[in-house]
N, C-alpha and C. Protein backbone atom coordinates (compact mmCIF):
# COMPACT_ATOMS: atom_id res chain seq x y z
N UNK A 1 28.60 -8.58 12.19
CA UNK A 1 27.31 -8.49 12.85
C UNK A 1 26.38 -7.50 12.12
N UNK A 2 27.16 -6.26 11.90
CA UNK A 2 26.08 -5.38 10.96
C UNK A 2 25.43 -5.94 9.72
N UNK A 3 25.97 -6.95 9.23
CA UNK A 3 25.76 -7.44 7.58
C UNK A 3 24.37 -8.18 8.10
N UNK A 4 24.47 -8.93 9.24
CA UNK A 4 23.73 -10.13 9.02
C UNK A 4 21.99 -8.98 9.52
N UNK A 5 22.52 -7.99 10.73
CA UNK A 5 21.49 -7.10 11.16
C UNK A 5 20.64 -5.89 9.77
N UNK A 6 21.46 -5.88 8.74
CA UNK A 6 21.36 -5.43 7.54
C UNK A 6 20.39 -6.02 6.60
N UNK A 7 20.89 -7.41 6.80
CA UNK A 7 20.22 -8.46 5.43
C UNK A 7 18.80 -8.84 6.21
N UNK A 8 19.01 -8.46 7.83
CA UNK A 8 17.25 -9.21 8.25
C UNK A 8 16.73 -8.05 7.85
N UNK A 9 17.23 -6.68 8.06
CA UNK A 9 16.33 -5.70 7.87
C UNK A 9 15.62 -5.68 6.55
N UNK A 10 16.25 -6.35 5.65
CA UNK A 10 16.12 -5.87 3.95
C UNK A 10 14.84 -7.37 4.16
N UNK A 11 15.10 -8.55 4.44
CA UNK A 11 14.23 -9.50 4.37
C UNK A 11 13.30 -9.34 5.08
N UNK A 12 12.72 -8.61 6.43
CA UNK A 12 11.84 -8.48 7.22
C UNK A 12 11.18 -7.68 6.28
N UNK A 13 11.75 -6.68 5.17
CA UNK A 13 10.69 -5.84 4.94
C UNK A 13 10.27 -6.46 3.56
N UNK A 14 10.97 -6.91 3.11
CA UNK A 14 10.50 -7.67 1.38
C UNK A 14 9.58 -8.79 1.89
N UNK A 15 9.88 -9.61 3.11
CA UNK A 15 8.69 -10.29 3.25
C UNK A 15 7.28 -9.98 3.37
N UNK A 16 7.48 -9.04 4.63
CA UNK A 16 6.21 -8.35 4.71
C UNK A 16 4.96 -7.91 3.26
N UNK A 17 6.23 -6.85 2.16
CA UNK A 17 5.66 -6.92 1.02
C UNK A 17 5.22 -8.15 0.32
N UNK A 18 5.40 -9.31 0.02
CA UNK A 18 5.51 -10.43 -0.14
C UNK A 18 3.96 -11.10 0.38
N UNK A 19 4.17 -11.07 1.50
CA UNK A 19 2.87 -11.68 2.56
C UNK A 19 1.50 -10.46 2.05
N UNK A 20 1.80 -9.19 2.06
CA UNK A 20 0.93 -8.41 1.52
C UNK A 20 0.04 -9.01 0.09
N UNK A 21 1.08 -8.91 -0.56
CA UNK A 21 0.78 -8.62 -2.25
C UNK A 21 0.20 -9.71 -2.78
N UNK A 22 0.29 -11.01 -1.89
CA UNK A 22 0.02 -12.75 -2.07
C UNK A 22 -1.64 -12.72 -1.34
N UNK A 23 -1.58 -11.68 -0.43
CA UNK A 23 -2.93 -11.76 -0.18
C UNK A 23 -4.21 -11.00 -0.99
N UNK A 24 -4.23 -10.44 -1.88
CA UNK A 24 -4.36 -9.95 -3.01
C UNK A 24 -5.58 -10.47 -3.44
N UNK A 25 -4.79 -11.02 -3.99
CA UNK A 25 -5.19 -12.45 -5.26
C UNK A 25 -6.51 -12.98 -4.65
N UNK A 26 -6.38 -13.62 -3.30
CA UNK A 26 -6.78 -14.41 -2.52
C UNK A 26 -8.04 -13.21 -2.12
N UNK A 27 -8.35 -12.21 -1.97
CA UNK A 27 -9.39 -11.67 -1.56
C UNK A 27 -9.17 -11.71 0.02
N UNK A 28 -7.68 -11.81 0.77
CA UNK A 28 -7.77 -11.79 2.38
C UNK A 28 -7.09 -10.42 2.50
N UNK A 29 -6.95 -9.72 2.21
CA UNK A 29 -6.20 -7.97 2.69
C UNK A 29 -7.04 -7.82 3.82
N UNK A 30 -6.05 -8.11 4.77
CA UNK A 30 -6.94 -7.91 5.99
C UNK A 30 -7.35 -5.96 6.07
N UNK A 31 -8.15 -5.66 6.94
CA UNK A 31 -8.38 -4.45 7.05
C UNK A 31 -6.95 -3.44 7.98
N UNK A 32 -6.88 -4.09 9.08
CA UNK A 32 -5.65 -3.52 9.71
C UNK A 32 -4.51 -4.60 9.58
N UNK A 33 -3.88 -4.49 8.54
CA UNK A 33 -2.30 -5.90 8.06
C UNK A 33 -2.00 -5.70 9.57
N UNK A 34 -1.97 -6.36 10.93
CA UNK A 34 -1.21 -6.61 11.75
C UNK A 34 0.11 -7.25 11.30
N UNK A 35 0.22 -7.78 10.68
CA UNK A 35 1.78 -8.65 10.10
C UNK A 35 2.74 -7.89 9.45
N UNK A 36 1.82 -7.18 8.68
CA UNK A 36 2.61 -6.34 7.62
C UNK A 36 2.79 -5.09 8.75
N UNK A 37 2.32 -4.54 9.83
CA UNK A 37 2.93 -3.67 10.32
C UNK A 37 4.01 -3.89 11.66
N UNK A 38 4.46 -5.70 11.76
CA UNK A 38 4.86 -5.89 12.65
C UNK A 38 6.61 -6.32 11.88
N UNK A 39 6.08 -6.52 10.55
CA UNK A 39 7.27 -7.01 9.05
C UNK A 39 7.57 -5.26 9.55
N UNK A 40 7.16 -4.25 8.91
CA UNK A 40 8.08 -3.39 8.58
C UNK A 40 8.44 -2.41 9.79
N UNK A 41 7.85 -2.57 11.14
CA UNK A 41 8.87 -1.88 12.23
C UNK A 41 9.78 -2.83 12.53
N UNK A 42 9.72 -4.48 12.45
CA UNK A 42 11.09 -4.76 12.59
C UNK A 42 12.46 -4.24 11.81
N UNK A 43 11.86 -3.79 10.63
CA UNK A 43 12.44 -3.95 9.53
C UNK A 43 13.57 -2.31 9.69
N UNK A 44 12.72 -1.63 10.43
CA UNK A 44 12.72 -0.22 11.04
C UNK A 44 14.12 -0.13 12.04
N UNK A 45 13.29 -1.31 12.83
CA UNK A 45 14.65 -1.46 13.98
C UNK A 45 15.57 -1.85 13.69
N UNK A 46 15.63 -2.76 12.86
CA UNK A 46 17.11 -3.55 12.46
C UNK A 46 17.75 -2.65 11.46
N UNK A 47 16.89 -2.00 10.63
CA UNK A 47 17.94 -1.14 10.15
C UNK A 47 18.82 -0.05 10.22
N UNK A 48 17.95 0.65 11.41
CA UNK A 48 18.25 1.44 12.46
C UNK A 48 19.41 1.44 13.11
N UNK A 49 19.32 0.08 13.62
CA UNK A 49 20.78 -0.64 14.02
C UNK A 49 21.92 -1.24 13.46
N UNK A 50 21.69 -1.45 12.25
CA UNK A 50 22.82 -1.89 10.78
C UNK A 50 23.78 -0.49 10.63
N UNK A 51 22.25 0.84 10.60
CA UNK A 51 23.40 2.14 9.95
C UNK A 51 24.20 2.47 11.42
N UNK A 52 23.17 2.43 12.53
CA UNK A 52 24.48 2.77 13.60
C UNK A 52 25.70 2.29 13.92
N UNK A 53 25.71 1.00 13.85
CA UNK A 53 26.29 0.29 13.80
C UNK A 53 27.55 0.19 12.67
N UNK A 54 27.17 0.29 11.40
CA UNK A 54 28.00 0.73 10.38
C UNK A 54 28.26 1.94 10.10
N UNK A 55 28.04 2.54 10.86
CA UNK A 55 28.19 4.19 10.81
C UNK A 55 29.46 4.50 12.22
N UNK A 56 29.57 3.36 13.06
CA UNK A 56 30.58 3.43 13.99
C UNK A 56 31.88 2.98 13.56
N UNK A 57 32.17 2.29 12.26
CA UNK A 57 32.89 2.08 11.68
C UNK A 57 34.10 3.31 11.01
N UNK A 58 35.33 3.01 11.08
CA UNK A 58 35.63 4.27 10.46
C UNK A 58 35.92 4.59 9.44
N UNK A 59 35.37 3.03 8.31
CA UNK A 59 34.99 3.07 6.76
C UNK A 59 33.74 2.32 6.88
N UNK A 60 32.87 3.06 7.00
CA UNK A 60 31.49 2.30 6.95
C UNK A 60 30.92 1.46 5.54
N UNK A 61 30.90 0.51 5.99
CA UNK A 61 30.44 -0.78 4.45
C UNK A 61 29.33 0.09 3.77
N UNK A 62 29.67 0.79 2.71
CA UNK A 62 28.28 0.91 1.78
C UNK A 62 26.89 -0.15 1.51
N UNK A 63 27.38 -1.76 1.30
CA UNK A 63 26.27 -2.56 1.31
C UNK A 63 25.39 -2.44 2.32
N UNK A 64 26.30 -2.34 3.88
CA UNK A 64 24.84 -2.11 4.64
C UNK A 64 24.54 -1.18 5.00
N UNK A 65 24.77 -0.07 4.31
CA UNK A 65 24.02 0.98 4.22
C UNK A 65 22.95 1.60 3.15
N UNK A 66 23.39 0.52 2.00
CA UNK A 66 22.42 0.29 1.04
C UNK A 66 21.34 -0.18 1.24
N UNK A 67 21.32 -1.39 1.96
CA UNK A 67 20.05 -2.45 2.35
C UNK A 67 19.57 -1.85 3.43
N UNK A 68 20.50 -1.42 4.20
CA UNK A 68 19.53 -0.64 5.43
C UNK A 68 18.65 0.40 4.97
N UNK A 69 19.13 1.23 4.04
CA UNK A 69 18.37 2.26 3.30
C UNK A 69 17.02 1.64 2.80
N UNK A 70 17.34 0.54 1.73
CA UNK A 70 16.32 0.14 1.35
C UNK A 70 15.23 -0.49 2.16
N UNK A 71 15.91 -0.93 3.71
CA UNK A 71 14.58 -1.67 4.54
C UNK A 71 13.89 -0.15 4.78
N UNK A 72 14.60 0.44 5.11
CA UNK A 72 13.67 1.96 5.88
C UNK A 72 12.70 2.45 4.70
N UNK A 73 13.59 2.44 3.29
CA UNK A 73 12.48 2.74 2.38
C UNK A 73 11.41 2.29 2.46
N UNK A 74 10.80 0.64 2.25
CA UNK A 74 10.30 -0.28 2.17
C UNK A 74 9.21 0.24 3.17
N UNK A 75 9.56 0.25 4.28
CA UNK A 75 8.75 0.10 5.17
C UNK A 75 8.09 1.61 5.71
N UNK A 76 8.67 2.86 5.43
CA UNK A 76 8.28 4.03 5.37
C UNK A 76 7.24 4.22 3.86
N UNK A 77 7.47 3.40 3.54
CA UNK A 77 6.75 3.63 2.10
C UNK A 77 4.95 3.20 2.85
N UNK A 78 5.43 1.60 2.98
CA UNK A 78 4.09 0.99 3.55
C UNK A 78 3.73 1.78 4.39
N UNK A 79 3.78 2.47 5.57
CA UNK A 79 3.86 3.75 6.59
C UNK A 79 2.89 4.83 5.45
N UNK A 80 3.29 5.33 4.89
CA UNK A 80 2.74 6.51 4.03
C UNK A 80 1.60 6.10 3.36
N UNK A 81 1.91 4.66 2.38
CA UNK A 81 0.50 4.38 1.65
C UNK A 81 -0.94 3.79 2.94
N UNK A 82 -0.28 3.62 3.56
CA UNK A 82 -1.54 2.93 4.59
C UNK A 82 -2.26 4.35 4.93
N UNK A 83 -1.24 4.98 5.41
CA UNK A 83 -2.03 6.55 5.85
C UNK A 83 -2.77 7.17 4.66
N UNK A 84 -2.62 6.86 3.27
CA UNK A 84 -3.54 7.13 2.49
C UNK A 84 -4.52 6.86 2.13
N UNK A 85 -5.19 5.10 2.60
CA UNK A 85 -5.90 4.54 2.52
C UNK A 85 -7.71 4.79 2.75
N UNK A 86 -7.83 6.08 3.65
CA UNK A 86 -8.87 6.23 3.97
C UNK A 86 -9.80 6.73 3.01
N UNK A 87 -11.04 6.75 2.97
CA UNK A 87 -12.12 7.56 2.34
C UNK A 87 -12.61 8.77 3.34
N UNK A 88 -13.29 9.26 1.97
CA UNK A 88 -13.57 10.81 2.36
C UNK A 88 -14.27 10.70 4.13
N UNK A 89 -14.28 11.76 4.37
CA UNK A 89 -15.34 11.48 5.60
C UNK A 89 -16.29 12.04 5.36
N UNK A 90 -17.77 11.87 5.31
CA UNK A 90 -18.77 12.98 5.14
C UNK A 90 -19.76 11.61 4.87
N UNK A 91 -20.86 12.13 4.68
CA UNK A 91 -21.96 11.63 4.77
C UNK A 91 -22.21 10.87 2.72
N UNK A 92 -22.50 9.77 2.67
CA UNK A 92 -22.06 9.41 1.58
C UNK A 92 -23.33 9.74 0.71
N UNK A 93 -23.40 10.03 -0.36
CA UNK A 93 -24.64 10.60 -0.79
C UNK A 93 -25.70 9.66 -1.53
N UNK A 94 -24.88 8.32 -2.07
CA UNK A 94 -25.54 7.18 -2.77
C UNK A 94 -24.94 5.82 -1.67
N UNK A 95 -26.19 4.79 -1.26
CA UNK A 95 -25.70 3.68 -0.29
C UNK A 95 -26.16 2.89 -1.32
N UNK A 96 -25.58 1.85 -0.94
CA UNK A 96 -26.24 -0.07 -1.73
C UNK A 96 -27.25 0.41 -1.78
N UNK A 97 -28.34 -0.36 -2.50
CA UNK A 97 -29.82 -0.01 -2.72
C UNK A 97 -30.61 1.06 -3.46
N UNK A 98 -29.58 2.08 -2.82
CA UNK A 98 -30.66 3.18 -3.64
C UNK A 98 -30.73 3.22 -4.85
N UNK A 99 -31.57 4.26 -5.57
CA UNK A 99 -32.11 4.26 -6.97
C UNK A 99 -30.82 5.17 -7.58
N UNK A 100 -30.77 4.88 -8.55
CA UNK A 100 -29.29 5.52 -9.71
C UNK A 100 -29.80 6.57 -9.80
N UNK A 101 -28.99 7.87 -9.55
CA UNK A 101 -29.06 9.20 -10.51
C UNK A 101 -28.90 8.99 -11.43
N UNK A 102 -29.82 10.16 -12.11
CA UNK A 102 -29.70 10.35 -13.63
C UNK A 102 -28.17 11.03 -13.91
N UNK A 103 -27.40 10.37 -14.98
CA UNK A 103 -26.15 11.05 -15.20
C UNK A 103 -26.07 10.78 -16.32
N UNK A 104 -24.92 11.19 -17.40
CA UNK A 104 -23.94 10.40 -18.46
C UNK A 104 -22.61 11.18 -18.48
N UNK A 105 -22.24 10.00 -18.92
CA UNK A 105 -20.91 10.04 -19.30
C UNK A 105 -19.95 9.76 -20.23
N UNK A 106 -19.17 10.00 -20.77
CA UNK A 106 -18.75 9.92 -22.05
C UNK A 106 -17.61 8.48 -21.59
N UNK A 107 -17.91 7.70 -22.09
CA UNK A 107 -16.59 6.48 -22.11
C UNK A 107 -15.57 6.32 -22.93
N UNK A 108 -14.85 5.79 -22.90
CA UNK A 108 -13.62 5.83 -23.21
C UNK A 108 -13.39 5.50 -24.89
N UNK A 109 -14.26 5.14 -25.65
CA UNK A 109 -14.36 4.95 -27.11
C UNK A 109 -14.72 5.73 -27.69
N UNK A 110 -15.97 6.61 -26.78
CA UNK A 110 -16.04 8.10 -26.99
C UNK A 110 -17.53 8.52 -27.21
N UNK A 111 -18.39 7.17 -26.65
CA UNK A 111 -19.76 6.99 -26.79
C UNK A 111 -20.41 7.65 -25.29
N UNK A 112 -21.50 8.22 -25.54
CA UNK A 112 -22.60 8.79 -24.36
C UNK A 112 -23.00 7.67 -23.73
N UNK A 113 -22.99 7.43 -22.19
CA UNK A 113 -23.54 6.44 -21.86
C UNK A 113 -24.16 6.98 -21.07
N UNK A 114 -25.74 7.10 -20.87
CA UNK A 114 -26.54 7.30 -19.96
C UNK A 114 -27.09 6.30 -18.57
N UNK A 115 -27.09 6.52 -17.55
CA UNK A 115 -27.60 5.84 -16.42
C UNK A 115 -28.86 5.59 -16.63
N UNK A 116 -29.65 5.79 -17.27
CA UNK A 116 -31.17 5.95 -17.59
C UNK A 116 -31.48 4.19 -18.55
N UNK A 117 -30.08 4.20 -18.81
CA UNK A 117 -30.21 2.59 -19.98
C UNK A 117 -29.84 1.97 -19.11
N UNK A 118 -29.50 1.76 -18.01
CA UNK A 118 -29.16 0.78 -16.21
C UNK A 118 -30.45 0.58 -15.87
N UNK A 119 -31.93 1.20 -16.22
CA UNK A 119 -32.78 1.10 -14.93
C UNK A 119 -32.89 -0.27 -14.80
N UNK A 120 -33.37 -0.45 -13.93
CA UNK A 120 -34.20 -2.30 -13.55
C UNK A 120 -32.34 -3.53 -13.27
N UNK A 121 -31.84 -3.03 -13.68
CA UNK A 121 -30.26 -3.83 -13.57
C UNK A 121 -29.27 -3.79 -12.51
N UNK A 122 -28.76 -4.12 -11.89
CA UNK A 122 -28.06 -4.09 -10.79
C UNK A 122 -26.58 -3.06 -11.37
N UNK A 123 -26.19 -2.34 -10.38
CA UNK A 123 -25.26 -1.42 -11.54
C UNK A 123 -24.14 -1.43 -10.16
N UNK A 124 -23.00 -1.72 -10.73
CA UNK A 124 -21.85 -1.57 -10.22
C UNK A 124 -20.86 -0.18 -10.58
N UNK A 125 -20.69 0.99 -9.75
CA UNK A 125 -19.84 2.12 -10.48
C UNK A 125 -18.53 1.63 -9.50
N UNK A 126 -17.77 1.84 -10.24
CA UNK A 126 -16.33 1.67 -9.74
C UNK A 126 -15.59 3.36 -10.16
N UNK A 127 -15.31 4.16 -8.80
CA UNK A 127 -14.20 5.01 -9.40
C UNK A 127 -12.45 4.92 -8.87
N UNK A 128 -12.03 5.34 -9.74
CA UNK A 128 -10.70 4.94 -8.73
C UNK A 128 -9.89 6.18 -9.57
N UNK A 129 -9.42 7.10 -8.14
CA UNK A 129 -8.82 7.89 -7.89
C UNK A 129 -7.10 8.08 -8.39
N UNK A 130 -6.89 8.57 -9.57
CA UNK A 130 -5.36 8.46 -10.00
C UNK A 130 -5.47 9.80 -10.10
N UNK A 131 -3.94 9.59 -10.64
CA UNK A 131 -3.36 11.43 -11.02
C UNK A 131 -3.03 10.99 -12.66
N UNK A 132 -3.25 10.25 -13.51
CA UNK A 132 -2.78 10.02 -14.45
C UNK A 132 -3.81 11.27 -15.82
């Protein structure tokens, strides 16, 4: 019984990732994943119940304590990155529409690029936040 409560836990949560990562592509990431947070507390419970369960044993099966591990990973992971998801809070200082600050910046080939050569053009800035 633990194996089979083991292997849903590991599939409830790889699906969930699965159903996530497929929506992607597609431009549907919903704003609040209801699915994906209903994939990984099952995924929570059942594994919950695999280690107790194999933990009442008085040689507890390593496999399902492996996969159980890995559903809790899985789904504590999704848990953590969602809670990271937000933007700053504060009052945003540039909206759609407005007029470009004057800036430059050095790009990646190693050329000056001024905002001042954007005027009259629709300008898309993209930043994205790494540690790299």
């Amino acid at each position: 019984m633990m194996w089979v409560v083991a292997v849903a836990a590991l599939v409830s949560a790889l699906l969930g990732w699965v159903h996530y990562f497929a929506s992607i592509p597609r431009d549907q990431v919903p704003t609040t994943p209801i699915l994906m947070f209903g994939t990984q507390s099952l995924a929570l419970v059942l594994a919950t119940a695999a280690i107790i369960l194999a933990l009442a044993e008085p040689q507890p099966p390593m496999g399902v304590l492996l996969m159980a591990g890995l559903a809790t990973f899985f789904a504590v992971f999704f848990y953590f990155l969602y809670s990271q998801r937000r933007t700053p809070l504060g009052h945003l200082q540039v909206a759609v529409g407005d007029v470009l600050p004057d800036f430059s910046v050095t790009a990646a080939d190693g050329a000056v690029v001024h905002s001042a050569d954007w005027r009259g053009q629709r300008v898309l800035l993209k930043f994205f936040r790494g540690h790299w």
